[in-house]
N, C-alpha and C. Protein backbone atom coordinates (compact mmCIF):
# COMPACT_ATOMS: atom_id res chain seq x y z
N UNK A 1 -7.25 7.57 14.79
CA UNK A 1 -7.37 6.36 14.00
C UNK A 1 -6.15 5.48 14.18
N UNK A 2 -4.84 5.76 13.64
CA UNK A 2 -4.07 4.91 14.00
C UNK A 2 -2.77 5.96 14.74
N UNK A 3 -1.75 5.71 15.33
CA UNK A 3 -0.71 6.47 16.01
C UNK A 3 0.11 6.83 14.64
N UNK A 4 0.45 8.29 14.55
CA UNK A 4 1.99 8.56 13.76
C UNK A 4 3.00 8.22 13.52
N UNK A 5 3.89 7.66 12.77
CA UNK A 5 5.00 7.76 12.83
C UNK A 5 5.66 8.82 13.22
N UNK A 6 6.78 8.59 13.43
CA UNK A 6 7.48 10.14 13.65
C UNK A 6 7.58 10.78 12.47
N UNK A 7 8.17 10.76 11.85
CA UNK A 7 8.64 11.43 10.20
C UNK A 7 7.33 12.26 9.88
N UNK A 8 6.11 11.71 10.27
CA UNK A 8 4.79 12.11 10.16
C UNK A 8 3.81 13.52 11.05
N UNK A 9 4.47 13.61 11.81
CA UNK A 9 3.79 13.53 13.12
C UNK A 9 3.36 15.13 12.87
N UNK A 10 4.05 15.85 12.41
CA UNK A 10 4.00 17.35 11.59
C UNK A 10 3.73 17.52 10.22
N UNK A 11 3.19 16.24 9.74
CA UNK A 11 3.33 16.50 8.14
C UNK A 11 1.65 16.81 8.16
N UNK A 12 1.41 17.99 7.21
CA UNK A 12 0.00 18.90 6.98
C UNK A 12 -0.16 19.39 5.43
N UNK A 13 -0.81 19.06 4.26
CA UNK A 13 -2.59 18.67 5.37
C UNK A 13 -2.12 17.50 5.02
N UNK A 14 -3.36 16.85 6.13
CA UNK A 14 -4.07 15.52 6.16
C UNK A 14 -4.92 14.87 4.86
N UNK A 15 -5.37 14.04 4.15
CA UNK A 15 -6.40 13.79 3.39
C UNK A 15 -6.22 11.74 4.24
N UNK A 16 -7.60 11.81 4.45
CA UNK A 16 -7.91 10.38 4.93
C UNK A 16 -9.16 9.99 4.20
N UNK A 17 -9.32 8.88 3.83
CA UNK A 17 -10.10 7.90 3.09
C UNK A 17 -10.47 6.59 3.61
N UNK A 18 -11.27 6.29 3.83
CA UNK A 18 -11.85 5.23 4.48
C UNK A 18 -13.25 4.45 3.38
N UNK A 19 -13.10 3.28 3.31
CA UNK A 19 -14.28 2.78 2.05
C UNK A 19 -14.17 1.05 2.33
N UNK A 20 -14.85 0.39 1.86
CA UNK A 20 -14.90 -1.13 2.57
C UNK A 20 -14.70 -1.46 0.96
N UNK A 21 -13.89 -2.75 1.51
CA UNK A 21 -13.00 -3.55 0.33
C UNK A 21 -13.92 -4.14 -0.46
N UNK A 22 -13.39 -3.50 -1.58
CA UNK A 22 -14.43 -3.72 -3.05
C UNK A 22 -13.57 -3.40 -4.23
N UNK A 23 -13.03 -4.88 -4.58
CA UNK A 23 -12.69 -4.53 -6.36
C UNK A 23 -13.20 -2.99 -7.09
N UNK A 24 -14.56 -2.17 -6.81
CA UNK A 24 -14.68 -1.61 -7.75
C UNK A 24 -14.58 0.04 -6.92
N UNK A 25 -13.43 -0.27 -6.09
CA UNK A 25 -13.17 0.62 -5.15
C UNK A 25 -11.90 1.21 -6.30
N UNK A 26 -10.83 0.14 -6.86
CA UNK A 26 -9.47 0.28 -6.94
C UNK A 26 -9.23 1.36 -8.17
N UNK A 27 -10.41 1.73 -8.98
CA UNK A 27 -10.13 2.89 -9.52
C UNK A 27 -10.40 4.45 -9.28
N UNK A 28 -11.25 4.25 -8.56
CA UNK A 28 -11.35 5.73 -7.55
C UNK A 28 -10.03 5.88 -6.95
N UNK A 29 -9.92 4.88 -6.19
CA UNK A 29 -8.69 5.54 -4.98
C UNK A 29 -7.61 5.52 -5.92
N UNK A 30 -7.16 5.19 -6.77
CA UNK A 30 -6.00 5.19 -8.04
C UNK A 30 -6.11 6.69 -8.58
N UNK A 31 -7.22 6.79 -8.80
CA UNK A 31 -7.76 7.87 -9.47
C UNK A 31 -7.36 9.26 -8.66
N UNK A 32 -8.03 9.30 -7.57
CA UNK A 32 -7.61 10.04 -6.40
C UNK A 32 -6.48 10.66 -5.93
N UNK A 33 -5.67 9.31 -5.93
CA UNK A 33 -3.76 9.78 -5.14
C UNK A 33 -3.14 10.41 -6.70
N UNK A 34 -3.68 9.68 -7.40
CA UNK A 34 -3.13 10.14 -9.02
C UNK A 34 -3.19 12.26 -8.77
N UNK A 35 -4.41 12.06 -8.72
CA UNK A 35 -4.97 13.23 -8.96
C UNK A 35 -4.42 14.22 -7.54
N UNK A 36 -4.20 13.86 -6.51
CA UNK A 36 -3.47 14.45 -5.73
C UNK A 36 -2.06 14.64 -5.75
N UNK A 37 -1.14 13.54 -6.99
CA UNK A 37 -0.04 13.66 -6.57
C UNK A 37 0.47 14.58 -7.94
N UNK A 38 -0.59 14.73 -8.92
CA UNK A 38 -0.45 16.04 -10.04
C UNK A 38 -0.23 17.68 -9.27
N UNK A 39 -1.26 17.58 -8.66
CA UNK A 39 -1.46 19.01 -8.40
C UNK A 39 -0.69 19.44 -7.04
N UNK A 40 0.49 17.88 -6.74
CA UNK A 40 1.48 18.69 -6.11
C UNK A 40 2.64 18.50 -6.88
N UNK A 41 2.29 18.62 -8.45
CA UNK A 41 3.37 18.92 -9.44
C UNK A 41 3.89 17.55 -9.50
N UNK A 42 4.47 16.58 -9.36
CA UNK A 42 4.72 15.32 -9.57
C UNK A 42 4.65 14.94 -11.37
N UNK A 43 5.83 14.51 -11.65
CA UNK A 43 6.16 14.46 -12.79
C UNK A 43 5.37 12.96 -13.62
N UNK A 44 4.64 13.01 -14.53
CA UNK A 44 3.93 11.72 -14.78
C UNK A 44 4.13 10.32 -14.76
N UNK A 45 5.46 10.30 -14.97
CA UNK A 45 6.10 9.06 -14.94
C UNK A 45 6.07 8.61 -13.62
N UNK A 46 6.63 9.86 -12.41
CA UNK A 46 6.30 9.55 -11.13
C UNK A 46 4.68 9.18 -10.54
N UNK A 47 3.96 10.13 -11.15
CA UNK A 47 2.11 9.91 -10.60
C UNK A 47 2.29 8.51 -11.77
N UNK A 48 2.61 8.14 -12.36
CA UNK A 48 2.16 6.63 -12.91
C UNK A 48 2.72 5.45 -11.44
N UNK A 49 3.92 5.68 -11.45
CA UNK A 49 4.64 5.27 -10.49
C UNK A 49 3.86 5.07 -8.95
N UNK A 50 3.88 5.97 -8.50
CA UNK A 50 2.62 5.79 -7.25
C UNK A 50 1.46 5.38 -7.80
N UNK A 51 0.60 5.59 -8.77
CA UNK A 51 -0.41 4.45 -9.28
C UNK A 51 -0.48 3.17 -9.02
N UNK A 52 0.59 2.75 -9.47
CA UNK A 52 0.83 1.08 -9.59
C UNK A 52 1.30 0.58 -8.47
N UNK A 53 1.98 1.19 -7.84
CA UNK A 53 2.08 0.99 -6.10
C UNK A 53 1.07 1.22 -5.64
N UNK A 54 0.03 2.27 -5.24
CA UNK A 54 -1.25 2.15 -4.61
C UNK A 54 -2.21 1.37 -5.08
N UNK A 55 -2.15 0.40 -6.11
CA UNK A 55 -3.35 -0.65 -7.17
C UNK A 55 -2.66 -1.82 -6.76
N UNK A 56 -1.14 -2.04 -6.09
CA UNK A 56 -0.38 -3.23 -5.73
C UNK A 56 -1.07 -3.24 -4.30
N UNK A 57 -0.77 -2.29 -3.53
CA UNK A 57 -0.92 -2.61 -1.86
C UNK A 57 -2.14 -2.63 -1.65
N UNK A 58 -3.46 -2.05 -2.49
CA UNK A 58 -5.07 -2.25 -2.83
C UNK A 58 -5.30 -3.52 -2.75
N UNK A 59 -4.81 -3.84 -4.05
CA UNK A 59 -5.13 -5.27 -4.25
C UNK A 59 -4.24 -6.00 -3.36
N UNK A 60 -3.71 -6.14 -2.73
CA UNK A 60 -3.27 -7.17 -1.96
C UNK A 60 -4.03 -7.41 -0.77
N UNK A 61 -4.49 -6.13 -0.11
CA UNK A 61 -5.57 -5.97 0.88
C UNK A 61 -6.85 -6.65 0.36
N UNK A 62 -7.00 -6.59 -0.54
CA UNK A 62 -8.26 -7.06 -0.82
C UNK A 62 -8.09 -8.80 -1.09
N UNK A 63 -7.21 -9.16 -1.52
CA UNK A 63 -7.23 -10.45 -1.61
C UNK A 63 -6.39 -11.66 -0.52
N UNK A 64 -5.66 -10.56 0.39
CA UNK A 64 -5.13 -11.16 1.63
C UNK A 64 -6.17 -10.82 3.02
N UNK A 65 -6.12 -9.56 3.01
CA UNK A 65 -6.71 -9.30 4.51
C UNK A 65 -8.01 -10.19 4.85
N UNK A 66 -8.89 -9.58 3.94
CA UNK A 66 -10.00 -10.12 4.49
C UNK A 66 -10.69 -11.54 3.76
N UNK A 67 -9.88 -12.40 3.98
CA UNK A 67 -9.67 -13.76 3.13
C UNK A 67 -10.74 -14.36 3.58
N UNK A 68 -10.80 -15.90 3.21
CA UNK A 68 -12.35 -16.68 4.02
C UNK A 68 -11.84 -17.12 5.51
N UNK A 69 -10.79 -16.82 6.04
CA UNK A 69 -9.76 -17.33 6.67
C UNK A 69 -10.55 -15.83 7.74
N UNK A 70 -10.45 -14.64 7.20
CA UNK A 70 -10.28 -14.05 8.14
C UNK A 70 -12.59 -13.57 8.45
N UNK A 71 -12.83 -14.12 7.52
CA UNK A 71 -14.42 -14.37 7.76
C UNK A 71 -14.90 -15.34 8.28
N UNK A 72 -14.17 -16.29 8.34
CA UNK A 72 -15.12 -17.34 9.77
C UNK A 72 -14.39 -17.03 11.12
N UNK A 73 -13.49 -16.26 11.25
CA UNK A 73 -12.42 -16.11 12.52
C UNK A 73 -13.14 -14.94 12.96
N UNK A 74 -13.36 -14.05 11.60
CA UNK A 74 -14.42 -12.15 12.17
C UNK A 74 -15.49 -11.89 11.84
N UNK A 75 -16.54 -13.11 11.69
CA UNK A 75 -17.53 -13.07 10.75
C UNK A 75 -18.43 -11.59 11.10
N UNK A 76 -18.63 -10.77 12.22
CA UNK A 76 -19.06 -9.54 12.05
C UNK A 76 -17.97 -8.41 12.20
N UNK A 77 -17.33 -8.51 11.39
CA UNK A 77 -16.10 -7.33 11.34
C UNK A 77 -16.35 -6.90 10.42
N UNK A 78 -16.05 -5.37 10.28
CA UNK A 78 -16.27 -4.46 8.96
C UNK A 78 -14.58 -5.06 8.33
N UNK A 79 -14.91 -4.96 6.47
CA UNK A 79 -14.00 -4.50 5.93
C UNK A 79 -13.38 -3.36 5.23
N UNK A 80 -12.93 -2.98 6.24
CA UNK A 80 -12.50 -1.34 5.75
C UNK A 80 -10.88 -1.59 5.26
N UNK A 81 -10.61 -0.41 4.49
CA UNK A 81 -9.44 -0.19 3.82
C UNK A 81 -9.41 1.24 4.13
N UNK A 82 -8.29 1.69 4.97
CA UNK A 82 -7.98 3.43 5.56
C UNK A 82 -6.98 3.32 4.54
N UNK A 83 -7.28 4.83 4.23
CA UNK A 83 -5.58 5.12 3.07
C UNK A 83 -5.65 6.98 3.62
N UNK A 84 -4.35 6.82 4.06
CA UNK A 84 -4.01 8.05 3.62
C UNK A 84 -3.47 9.15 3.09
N UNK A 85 -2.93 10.13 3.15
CA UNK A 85 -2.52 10.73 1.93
C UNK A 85 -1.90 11.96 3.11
N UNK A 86 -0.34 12.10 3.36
CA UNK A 86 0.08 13.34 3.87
C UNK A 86 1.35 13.91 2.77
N UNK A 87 1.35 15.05 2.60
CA UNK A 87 2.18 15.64 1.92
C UNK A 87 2.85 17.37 2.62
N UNK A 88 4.07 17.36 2.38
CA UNK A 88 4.65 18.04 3.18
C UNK A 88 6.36 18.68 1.84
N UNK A 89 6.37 19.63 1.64
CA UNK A 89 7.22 20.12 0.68
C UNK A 89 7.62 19.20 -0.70
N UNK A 90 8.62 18.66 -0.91
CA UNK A 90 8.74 17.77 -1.94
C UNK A 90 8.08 16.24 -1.91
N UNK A 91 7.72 15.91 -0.81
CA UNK A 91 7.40 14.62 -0.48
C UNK A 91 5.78 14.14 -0.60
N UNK A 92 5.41 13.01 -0.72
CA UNK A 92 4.23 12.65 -0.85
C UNK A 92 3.95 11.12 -0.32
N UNK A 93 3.34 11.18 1.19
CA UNK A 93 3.23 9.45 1.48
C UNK A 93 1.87 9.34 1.81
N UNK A 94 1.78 7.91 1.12
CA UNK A 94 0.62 7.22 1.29
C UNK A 94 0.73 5.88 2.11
N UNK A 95 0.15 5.93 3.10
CA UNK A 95 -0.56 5.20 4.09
C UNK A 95 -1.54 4.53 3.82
N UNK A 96 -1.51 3.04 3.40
CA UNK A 96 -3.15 2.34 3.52
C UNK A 96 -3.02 1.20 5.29
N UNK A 97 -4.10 1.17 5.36
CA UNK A 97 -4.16 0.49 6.50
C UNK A 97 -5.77 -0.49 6.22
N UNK A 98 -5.06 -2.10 6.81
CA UNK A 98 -6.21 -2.52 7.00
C UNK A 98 -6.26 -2.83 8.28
N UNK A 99 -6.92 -3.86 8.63
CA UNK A 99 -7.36 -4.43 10.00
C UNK A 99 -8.14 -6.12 9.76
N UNK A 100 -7.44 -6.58 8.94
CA UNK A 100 -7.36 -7.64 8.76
C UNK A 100 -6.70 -8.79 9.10
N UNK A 101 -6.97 -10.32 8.71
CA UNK A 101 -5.63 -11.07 8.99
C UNK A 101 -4.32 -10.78 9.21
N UNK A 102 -3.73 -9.82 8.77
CA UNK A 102 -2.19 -9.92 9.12
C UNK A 102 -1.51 -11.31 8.54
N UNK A 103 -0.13 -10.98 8.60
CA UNK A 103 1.02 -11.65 8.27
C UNK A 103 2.34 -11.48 9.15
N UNK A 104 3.21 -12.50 8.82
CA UNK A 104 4.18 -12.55 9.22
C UNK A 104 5.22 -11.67 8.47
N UNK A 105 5.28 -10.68 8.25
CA UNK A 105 6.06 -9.73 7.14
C UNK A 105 7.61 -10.13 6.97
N UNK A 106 8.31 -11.26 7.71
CA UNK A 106 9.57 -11.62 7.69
C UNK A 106 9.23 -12.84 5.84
N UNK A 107 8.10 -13.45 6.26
CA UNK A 107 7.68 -14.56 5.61
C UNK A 107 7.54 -13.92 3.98
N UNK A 108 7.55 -12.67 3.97
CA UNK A 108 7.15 -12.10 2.58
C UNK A 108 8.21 -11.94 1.83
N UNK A 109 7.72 -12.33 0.25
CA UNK A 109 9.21 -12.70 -0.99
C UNK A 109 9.92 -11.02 -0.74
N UNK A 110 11.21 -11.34 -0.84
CA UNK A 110 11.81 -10.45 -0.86
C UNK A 110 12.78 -10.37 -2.41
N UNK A 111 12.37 -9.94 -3.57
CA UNK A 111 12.99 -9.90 -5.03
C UNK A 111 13.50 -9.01 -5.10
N UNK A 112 15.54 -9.27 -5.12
CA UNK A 112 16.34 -8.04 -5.39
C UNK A 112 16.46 -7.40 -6.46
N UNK A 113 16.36 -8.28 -7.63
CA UNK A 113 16.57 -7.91 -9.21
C UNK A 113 15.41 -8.91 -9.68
N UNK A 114 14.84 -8.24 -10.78
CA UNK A 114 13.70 -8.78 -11.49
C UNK A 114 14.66 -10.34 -12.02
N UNK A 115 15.90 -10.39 -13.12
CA UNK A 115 16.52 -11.45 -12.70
C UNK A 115 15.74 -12.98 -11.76
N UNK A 116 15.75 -12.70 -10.36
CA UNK A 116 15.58 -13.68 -9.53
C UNK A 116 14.22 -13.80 -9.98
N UNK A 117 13.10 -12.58 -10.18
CA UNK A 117 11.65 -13.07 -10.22
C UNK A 117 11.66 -13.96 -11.71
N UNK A 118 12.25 -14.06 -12.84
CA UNK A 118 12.40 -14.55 -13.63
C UNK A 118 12.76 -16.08 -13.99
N UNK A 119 14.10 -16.37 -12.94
CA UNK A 119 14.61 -17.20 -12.87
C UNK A 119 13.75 -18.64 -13.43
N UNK A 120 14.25 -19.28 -14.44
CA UNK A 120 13.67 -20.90 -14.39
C UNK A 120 13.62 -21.94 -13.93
N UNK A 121 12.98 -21.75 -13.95
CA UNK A 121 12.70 -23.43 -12.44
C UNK A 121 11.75 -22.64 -11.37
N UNK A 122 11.54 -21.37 -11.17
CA UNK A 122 10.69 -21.26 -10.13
C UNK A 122 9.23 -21.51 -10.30
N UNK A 123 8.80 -21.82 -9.19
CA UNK A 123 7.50 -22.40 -9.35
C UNK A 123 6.90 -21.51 -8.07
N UNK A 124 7.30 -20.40 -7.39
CA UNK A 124 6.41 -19.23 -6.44
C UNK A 124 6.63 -18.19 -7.62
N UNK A 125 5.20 -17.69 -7.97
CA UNK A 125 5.67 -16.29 -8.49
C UNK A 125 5.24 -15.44 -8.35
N UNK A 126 5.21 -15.14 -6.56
CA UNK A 126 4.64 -14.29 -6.03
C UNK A 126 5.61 -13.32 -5.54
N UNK A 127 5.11 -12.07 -5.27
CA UNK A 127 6.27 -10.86 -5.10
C UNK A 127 6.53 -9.87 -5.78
N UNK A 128 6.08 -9.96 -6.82
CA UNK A 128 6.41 -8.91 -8.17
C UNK A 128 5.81 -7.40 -8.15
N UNK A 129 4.83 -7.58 -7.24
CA UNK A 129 4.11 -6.24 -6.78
C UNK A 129 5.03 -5.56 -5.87
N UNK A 130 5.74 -6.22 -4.59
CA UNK A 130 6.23 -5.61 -3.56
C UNK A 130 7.42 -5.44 -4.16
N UNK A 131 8.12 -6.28 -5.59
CA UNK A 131 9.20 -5.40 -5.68
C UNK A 131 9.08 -4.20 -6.56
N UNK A 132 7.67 -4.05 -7.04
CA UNK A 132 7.77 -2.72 -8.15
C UNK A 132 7.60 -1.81 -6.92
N UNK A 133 6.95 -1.85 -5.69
CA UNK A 133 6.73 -0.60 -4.47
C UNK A 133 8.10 -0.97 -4.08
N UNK A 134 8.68 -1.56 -3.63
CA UNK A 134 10.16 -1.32 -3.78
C UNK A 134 11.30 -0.66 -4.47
N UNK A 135 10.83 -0.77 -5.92
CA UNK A 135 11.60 -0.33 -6.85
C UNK A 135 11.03 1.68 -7.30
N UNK A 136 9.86 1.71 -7.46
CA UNK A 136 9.19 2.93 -7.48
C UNK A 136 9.42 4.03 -6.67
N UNK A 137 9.11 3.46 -5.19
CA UNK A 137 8.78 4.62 -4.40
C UNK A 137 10.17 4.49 -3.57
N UNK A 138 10.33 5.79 -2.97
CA UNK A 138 11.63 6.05 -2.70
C UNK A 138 11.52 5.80 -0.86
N UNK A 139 10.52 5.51 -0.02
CA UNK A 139 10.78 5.08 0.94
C UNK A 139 9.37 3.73 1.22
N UNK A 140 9.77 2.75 1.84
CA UNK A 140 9.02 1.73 2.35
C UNK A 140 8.53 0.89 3.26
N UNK A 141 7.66 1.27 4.03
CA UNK A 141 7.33 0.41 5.66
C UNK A 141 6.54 -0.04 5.61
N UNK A 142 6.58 -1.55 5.95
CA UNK A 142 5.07 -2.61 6.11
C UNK A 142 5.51 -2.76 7.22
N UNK A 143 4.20 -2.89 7.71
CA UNK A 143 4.34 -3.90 9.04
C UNK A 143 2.90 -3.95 9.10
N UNK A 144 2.89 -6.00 9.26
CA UNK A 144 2.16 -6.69 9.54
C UNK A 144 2.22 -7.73 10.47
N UNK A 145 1.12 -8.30 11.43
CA UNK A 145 1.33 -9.04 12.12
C UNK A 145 0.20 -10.20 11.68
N UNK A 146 -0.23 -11.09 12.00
CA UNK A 146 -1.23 -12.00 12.34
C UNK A 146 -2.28 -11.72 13.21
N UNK A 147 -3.35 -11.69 12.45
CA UNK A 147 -4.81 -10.76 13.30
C UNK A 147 -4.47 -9.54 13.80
N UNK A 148 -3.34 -8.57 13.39
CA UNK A 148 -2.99 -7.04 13.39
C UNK A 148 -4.07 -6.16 12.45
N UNK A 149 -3.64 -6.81 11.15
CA UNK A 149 -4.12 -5.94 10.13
C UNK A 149 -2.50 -5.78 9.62
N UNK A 150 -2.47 -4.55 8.66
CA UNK A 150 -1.23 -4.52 7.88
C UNK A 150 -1.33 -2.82 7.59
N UNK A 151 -0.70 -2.40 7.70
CA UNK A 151 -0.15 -1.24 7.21
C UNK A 151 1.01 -1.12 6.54
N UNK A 152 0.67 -0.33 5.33
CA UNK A 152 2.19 0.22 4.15
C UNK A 152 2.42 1.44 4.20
N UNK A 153 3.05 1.95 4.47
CA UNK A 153 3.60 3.14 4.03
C UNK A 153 4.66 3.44 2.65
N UNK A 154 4.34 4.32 1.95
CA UNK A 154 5.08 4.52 0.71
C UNK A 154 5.41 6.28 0.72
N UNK A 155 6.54 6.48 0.35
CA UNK A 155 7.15 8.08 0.43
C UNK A 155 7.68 7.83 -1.14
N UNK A 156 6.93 9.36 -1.77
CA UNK A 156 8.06 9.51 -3.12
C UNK A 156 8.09 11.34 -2.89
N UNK A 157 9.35 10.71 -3.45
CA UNK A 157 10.06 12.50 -3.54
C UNK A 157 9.71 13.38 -4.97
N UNK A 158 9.41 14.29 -4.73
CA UNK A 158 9.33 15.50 -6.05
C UNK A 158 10.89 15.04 -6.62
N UNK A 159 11.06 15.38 -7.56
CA UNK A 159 12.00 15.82 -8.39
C UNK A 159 12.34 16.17 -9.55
């Protein structure tokens, strides 16, 4: 399906998920990593934590990737949403992948301290998702291109 990272490339088991983008998708798969990241002991505050990061990078797929933008450009393209799920001793990463529009990932808000998302006078107040998966999960890789699709990766540690 898609190539490994390295960090990945040995990490066992596997759990992969595949389902086409649907608002009434986002509580199953919530439901799901939740429920996978209990029963590898994960402390609640943490399984809340990856919640709201996997319902951020969901919904963003769903309301970026496959935009009207990317339906008159793919009008017979499936919309799928791949997520996956590898876990390996203390660690737990989730992988969603689309195959959508893409982005320029340089172009995306980058919010160091909630502070800046606050600030008055701003009039973008977009970003607030990528800095809670920023702030939550303890490792973070997007990469997106333009007509790529987008992939996230998110790592949280047991502790």
């Amino acid at each position: 399906m898609v190539d490994e990272p390295a960090n990945q490339k040995n990490a066992s088991p596997q759990i992969e998920l595949r389902c086409t983008v649907d608002r009434a998708m986002l509580g199953p798969l919530r439901a799901f990593v939740c429920n996978v990241a209990r029963e590898l002991e994960f402390t609640e505050k943490q399984v809340n934590e990856i919640e709201i990061c996997v319902d951020e990078v969901c919904a963003n797929c769903m309301e970026h990737a496959y935009s009207k933008t990317f339906e008159r450009e793919f009008p017979n393209t499936s919309r799928d949403l791949f997520m996956e799920v590898h876990y390996r001793g203390d660690e737990m990463t989730v992988r969603i992948i689309d195959h959508g529009i893409g982005t320029d990932a340089k172009g995306l808000p980058r919010i160091a301290h909630i502070e800046d998302y606050l600030e008055r006078g701003r009039e973008n107040f977009r970003g607030l998702g990528l800095y809670l998966i920023r702030k939550f999960m303890d490792r973070v890789d997007f990469h997106s291109a333009p007509g790529k699709g987008t992939t996230v990766e998110m790592t949280k540690y047991r502790r």
